[in-house]
C-alpha atoms as a PDB file:
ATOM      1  CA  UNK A   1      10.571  -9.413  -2.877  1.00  0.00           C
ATOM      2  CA  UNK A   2       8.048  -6.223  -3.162  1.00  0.00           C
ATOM      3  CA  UNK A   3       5.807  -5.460  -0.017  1.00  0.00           C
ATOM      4  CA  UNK A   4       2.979  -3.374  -0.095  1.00  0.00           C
ATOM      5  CA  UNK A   5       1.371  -1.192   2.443  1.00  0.00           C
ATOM      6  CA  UNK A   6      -2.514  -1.781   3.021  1.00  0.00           C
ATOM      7  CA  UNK A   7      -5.271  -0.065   5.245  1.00  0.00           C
ATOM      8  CA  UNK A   8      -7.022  -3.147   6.717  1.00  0.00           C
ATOM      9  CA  UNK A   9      -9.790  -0.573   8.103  1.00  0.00           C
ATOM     10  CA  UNK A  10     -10.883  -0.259   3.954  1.00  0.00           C
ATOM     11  CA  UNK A  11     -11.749  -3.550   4.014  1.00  0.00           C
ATOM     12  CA  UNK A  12     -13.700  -3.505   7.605  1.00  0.00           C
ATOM     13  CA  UNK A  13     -15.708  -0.816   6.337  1.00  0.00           C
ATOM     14  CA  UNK A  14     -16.586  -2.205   2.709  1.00  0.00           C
ATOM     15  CA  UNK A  15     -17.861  -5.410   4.411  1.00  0.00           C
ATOM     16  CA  UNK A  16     -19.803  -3.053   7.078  1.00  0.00           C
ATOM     17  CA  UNK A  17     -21.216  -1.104   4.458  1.00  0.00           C
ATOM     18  CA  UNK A  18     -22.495  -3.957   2.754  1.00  0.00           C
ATOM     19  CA  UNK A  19     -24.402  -5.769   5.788  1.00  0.00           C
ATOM     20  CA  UNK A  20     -25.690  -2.493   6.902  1.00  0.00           C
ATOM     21  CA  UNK A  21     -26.610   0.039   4.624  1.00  0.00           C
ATOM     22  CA  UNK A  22     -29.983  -2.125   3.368  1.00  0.00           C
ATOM     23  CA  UNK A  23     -30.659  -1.566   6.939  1.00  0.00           C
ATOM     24  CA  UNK A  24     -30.353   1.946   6.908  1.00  0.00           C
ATOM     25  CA  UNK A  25     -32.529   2.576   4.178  1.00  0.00           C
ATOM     26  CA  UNK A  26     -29.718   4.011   2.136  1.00  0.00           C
ATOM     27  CA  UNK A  27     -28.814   3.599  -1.918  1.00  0.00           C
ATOM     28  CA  UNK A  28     -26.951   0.688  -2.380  1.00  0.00           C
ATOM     29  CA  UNK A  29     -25.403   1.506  -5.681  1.00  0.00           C
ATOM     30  CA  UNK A  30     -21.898   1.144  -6.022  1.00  0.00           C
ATOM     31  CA  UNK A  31     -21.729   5.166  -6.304  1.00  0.00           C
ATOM     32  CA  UNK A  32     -23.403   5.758  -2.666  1.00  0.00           C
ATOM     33  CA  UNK A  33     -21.337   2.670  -1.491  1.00  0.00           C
ATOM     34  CA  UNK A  34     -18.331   4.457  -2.518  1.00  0.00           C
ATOM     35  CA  UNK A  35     -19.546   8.008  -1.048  1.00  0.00           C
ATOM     36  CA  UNK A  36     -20.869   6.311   2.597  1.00  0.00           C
ATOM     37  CA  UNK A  37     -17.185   4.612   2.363  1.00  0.00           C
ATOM     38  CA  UNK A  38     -15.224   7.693   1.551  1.00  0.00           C
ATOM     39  CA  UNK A  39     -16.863  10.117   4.379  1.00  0.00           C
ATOM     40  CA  UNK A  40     -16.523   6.807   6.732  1.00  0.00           C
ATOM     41  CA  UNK A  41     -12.463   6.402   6.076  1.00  0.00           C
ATOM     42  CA  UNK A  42     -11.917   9.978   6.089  1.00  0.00           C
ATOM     43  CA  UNK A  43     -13.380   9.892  10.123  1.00  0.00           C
ATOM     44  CA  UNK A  44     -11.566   6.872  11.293  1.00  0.00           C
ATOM     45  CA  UNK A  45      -8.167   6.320  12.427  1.00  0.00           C
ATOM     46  CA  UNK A  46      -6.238   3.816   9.229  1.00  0.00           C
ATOM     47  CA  UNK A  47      -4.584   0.674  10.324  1.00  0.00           C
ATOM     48  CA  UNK A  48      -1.916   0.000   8.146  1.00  0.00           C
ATOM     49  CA  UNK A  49       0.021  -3.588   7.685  1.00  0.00           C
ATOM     50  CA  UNK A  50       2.388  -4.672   5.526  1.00  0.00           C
ATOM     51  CA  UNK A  51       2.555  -7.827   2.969  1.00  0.00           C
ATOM     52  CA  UNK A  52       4.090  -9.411  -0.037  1.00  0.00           C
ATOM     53  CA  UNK A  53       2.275  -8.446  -2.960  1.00  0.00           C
ATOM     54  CA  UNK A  54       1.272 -12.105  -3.570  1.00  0.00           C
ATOM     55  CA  UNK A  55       0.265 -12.576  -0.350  1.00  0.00           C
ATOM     56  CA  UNK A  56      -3.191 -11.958   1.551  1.00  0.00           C
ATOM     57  CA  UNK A  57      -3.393  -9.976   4.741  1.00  0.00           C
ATOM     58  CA  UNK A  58      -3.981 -12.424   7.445  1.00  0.00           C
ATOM     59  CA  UNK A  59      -7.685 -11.720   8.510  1.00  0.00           C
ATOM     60  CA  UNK A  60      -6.789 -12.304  12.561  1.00  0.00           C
ATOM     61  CA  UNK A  61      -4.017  -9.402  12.284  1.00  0.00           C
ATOM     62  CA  UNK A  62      -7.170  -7.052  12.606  1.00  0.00           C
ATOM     63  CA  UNK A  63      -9.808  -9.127  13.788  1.00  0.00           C
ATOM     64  CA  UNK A  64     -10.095  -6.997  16.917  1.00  0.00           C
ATOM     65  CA  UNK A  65     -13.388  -5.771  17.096  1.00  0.00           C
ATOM     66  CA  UNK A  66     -12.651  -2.938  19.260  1.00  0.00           C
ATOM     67  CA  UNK A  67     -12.715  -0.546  15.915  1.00  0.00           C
ATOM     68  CA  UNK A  68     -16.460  -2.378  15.335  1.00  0.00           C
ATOM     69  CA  UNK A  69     -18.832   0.314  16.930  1.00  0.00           C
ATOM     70  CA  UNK A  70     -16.848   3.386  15.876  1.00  0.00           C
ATOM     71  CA  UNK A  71     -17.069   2.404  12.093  1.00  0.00           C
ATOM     72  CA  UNK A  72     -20.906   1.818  12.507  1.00  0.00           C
ATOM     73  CA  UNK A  73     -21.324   5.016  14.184  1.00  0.00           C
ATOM     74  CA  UNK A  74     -19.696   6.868  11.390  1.00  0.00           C
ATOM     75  CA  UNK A  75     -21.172   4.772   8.418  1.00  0.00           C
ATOM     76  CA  UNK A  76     -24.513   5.696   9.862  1.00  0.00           C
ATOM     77  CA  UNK A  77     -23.661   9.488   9.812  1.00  0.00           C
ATOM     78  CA  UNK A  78     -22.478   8.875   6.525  1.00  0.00           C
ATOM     79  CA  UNK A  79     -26.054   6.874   5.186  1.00  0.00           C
ATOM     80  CA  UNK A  80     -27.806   9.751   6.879  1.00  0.00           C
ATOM     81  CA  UNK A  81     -25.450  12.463   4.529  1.00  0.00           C
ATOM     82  CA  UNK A  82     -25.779  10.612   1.425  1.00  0.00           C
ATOM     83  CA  UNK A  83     -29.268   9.484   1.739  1.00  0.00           C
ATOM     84  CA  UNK A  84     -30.292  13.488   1.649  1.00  0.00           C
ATOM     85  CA  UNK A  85     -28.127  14.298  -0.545  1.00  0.00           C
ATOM     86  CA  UNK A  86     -27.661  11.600  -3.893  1.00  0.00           C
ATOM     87  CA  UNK A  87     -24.574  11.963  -5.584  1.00  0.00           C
ATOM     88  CA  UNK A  88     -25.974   9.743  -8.078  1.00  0.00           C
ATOM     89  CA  UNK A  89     -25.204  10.473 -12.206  1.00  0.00           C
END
């Protein structure tokens, strides 16, 4: 059976990103999503779990919201960054 490592915090942040970078007045293309989300995982400690490669990581094994105000802190240092300065092509 092959396991696979995987950084639950990637997936808080995408799902952050989406509800709250229309809010921020920052790009939503997938190029600024990707910046805002790169600066925002680079800042914040990872939380790594592991799982079978066929299986799903169960959403309650990081459903504690204590990592909830530091990622929206940094995401809105990152919207601030990209907004001034487009990476777009």
């Amino acid at each position: 059976m092959e396991y696979k490592l995987v950084n639950v915090m990637e997936d808080r942040v995408f799902r952050a990103i989406n509800d709250t970078l229309p809010q921020l007045g920052c790009c939503t293309c997938a190029r600024c999503k990707a910046d805002v989300a790169a600066y925002t995982l680079s800042r914040i400690k990872p939380h790594y779990v592991t799982t079978r490669e066929d299986e799903l990581v169960s959403k309650t094994e990081y459903m504690d919201g204590e990592f909830d105000t530091e990622i929206l802190q940094v995401i809105v240092q990152a919207a601030e960054l990209v907004s001034s300065k487009p990476n777009h092509d």
